[in-house]
Protein backbone atom coordinates (compact mmCIF):
# COMPACT_ATOMS: atom_id res chain seq x y z
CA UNK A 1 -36.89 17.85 197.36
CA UNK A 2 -40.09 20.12 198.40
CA UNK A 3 -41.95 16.84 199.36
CA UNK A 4 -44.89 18.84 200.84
CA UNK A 5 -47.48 16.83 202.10
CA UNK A 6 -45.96 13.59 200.64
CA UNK A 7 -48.15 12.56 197.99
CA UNK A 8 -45.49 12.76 194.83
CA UNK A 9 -43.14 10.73 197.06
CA UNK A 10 -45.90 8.09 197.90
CA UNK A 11 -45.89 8.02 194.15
CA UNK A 12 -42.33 7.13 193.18
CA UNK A 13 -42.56 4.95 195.96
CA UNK A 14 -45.57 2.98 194.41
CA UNK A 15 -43.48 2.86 191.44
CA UNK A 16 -40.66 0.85 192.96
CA UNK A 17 -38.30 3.67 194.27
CA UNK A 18 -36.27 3.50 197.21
CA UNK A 19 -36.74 7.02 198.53
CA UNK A 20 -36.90 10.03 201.17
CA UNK A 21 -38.79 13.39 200.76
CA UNK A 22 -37.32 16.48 202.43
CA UNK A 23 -38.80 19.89 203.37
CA UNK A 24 -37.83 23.35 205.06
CA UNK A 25 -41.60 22.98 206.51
CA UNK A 26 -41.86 20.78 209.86
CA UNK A 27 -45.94 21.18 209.64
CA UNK A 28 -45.68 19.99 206.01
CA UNK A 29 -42.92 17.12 207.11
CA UNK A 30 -45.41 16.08 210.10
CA UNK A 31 -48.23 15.98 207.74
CA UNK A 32 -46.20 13.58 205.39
CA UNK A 33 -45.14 11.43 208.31
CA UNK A 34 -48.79 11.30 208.80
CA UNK A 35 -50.30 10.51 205.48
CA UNK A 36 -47.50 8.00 204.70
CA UNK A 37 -45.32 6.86 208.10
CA UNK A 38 -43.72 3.88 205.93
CA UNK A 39 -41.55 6.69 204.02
CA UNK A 40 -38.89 8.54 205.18
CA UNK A 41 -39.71 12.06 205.58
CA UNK A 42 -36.97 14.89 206.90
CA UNK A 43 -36.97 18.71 207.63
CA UNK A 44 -34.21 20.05 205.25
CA UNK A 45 -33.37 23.27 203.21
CA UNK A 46 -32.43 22.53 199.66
CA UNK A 47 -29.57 24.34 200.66
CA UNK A 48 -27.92 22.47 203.15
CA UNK A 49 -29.21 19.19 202.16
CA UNK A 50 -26.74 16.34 204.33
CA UNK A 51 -26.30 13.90 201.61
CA UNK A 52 -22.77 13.10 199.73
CA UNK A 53 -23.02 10.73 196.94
CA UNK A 54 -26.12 8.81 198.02
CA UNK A 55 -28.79 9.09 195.36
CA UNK A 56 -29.34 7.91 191.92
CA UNK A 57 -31.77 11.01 191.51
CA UNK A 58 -33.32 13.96 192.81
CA UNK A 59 -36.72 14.85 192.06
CA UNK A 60 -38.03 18.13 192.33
CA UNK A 61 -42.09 19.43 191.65
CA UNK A 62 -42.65 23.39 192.25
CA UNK A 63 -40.71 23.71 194.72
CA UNK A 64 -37.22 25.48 193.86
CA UNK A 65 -38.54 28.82 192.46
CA UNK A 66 -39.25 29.67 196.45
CA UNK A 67 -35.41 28.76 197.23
CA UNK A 68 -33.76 32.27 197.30
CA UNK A 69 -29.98 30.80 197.77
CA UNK A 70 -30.20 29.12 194.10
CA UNK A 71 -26.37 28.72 193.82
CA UNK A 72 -26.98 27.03 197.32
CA UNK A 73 -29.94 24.65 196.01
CA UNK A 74 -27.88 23.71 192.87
CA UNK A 75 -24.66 23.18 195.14
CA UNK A 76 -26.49 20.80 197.54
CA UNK A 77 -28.30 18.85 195.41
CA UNK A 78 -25.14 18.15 193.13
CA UNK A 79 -23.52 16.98 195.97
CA UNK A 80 -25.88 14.80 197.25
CA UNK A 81 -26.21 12.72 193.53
CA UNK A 82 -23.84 9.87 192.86
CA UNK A 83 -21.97 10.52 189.30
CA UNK A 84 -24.20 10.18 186.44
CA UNK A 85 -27.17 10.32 189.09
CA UNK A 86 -30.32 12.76 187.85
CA UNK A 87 -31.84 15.74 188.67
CA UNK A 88 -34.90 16.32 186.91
CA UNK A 89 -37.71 19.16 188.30
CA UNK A 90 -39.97 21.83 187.12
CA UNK A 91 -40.62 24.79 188.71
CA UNK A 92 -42.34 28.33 187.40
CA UNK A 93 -40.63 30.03 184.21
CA UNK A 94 -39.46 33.32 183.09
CA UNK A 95 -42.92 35.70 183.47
CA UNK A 96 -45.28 33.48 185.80
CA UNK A 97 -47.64 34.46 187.11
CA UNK A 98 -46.62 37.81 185.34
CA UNK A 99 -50.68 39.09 185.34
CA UNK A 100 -51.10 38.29 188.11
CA UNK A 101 -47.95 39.83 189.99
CA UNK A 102 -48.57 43.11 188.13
CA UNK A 103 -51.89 43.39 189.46
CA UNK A 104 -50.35 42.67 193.11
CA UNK A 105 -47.99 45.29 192.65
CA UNK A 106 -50.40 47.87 191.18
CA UNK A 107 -52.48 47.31 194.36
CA UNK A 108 -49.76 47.25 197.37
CA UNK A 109 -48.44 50.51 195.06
CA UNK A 110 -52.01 52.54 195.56
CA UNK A 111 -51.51 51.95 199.04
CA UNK A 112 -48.33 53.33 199.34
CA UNK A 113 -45.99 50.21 199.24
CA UNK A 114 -42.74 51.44 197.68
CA UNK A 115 -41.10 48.90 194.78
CA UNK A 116 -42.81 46.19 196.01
CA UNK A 117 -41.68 44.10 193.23
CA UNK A 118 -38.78 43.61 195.56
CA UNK A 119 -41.06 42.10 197.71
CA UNK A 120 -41.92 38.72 195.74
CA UNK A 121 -40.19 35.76 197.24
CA UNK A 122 -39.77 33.67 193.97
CA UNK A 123 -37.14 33.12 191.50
CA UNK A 124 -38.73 32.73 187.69
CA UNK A 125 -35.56 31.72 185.29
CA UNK A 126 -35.66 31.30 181.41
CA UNK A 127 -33.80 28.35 179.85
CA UNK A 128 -31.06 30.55 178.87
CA UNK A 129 -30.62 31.45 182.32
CA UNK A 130 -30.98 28.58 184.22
CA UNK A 131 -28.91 26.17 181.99
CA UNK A 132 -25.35 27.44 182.64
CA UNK A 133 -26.30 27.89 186.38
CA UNK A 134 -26.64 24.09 186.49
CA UNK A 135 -24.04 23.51 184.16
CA UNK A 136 -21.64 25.36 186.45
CA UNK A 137 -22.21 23.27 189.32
CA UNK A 138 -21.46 19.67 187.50
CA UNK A 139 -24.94 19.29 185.90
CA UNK A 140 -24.73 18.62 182.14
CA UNK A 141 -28.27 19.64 181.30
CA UNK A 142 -29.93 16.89 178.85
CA UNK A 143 -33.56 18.05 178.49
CA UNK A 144 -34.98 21.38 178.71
CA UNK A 145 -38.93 22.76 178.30
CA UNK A 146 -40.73 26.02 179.06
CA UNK A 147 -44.08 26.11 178.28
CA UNK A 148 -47.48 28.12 179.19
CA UNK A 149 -49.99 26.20 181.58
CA UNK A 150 -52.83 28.59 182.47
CA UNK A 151 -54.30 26.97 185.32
CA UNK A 152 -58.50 27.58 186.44
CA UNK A 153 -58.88 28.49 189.88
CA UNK A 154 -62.18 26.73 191.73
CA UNK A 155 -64.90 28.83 192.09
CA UNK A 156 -66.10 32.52 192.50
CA UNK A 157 -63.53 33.23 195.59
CA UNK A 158 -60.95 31.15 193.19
CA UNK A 159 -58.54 34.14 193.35
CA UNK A 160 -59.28 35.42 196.84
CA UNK A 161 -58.20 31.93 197.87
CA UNK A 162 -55.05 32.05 195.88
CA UNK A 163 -53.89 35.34 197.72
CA UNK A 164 -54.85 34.37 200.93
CA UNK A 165 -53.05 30.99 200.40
CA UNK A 166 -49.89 32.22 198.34
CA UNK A 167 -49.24 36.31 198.92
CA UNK A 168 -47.99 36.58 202.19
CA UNK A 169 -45.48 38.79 201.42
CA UNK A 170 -48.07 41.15 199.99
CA UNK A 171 -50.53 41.19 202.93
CA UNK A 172 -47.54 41.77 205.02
CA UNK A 173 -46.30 44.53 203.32
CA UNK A 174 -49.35 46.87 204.77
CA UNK A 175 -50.88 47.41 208.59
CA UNK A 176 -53.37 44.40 209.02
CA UNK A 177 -56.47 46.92 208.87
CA UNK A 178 -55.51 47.32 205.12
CA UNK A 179 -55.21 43.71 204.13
CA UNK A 180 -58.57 43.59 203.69
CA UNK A 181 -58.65 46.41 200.88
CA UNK A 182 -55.25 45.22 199.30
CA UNK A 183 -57.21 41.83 198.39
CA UNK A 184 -60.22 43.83 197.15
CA UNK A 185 -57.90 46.33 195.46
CA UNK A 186 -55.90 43.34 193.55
CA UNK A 187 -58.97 41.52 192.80
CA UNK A 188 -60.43 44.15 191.07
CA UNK A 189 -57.22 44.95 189.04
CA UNK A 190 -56.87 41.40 187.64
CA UNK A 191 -60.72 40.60 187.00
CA UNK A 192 -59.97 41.96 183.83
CA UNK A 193 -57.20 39.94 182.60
CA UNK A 194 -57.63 36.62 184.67
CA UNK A 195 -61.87 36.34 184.69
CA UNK A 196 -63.29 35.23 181.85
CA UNK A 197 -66.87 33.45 181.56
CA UNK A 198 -67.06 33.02 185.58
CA UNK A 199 -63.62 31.54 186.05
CA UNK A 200 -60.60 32.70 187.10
CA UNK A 201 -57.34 31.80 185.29
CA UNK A 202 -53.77 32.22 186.97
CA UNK A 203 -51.44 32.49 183.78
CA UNK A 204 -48.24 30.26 184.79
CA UNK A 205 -45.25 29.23 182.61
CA UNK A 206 -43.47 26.59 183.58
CA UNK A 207 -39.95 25.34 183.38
CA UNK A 208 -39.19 21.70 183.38
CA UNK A 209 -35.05 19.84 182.95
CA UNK A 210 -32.92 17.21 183.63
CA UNK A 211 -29.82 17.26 183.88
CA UNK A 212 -27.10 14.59 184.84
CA UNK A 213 -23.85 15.02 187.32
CA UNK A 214 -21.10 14.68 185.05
């Protein structure tokens, strides 16, 4: 679920599983399709996935923190699992990106973006809250791990990339002749914090369970 571009499917694949990646993105679906037209690849929401009772597991990589219906997800994906079939994923913690996202803010605030911490798209749970939101749809959690994973960015424009790549919700939040300074602006709040000898850090946590439908 959150196949992307394909490549973690390719992998279970390789390691003997009968399986189909799915995606809210057609252009990432098409590129999948692409890279690996042996596999079965299909545009759905985690959602309103169409399965009932059909897989043994469902495997899951960064994807389900940008799912804002989580009741939804967790609804869908029990369904589609036969009994005693998996669900194992990891997706950003409680406080990722935290740094960083306070910088953001800090910036879209100076130019006169009111609470824009409403603005961020993702959903960051701690084991205590995530836990009895999959045990209350049917999945008896078995595993659980948050951990830290700061992550180096590549090279000098390693943070510039990551907001042009991942902040569209900040960049949209101003008139397109300040997106420009908004980057600058939140660049220069989180040197301090994130750049350290020449390389930029981006200070995730991560979040990583199974759990089984009882």
């Amino acid at each position: 679920m959150g196949c992307g571009t394909g490549q973690l499917t390719a992998g279970a694949a390789r390691c003997g599983a009968e399986i189909a990646g799915v995606d809210s993105s057609p252009e990432m679906i098409a590129e999948a399709r692409r890279n690996f037209p042996e596999l079965s690849f299909e545009v759905e929401r985690a959602e309103a996935l169409p399965y009932v009772a059909e897989f043994d597991a469902v495997l899951s990589n960064a994807a389900l923190h940008w799912v804002r219906d989580q009741h939804g997800a967790l609804t869908s994906i029990a369904r589609a699992l036969k009994p005693g079939g998996r669900f194992v994923f990891e997706m950003g913690g409680h406080e990722n990106l935290r740094q960083a996202l306070q910088a953001g803010c800090s910036a879209m605030r100076s130019l006169g973006v009111s609470e824009p911490e409403s603005l961020i798209p993702w959903f960051f749970p701690s084991i205590g809250e995530y836990a009895p939101m999959l045990e209350s749809h049917g999945l008896r959690v078995q595993y659980a791990l948050f951990f830290e994973r700061q992550t180096k960015l590549e090279g000098v424009r390693g943070f510039a990339d990551w907001i042009e790549m991942f902040a569209k919700f900040a960049m949209f939040s101003v008139a397109p002749d300040q997106r420009g300074e908004l980057a600058r602006r939140w660049e220069e709040l989180a040197r301090p914090v994130l750049f350290h000898d020449s390389v930029w850090t981006i200070d995730h946590t991560r979040l990583r369970m199974l759990a089984t439908k009882r």
